[in-house]
Protein backbone atom coordinates (compact mmCIF):
# COMPACT_ATOMS: atom_id res chain seq x y z
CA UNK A 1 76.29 95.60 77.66
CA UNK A 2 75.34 97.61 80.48
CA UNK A 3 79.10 99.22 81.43
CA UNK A 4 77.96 101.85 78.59
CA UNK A 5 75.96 103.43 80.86
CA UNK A 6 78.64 103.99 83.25
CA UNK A 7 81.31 105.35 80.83
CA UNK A 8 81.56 108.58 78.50
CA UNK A 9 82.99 106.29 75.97
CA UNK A 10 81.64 102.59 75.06
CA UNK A 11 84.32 99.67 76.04
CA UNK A 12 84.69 98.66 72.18
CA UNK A 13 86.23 102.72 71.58
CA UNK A 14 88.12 102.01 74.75
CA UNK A 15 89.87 99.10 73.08
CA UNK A 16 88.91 96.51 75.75
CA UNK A 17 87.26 93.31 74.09
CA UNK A 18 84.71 91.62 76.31
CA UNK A 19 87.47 89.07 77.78
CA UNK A 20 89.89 92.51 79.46
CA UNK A 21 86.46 93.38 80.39
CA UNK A 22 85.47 89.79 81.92
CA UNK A 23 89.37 90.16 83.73
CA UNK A 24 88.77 93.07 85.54
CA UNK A 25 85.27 92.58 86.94
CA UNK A 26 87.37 89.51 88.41
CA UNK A 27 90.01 91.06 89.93
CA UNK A 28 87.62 93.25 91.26
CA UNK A 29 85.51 90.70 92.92
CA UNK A 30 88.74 88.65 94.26
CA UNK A 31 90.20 91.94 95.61
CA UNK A 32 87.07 92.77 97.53
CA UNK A 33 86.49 89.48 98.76
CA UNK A 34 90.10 88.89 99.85
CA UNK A 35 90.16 92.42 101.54
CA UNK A 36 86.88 91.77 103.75
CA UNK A 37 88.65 88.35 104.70
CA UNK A 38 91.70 90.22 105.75
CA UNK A 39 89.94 92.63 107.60
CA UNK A 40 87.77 90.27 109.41
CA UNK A 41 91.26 87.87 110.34
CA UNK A 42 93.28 91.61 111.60
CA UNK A 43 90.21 92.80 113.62
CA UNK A 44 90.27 88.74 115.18
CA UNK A 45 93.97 88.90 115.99
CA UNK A 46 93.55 92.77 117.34
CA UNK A 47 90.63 91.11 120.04
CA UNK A 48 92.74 88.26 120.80
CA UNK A 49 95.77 89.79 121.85
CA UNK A 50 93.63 92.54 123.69
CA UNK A 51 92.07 89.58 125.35
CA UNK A 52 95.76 88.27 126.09
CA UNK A 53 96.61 91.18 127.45
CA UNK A 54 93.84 91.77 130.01
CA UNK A 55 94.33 88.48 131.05
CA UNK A 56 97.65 88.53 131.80
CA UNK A 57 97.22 91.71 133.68
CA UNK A 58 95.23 89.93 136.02
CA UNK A 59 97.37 87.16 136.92
């Protein structure tokens, strides 16, 4: 597998079998994805209430 290029030690001397493995490449990929979709939904409410704002200022 390729992850033994990125380690000192292989995964099998590790102790994690190819389904721990499977489990945290994942998590990893949920994490990420559910991060950028948070940050894209904050930075849409931040421009929205700025836009809020300016408006109501003007009135």
């Amino acid at each position: 597998m390729i992850s033994h290029f990125f380690f000192a030690l292989s995964a099998s001397e590790m102790g994690l079998s190819y389904t721990i493995q499977a489990l945290i490449v994942i998590s990893s990929i949920i994490f990420i994805i559910g991060f950028a979709k948070s940050s894209r939904e904050n930075e849409y409410k931040k421009l929205m209430d700025s836009f809020i704002e300016r408006k109501e200022e003007s009135d």
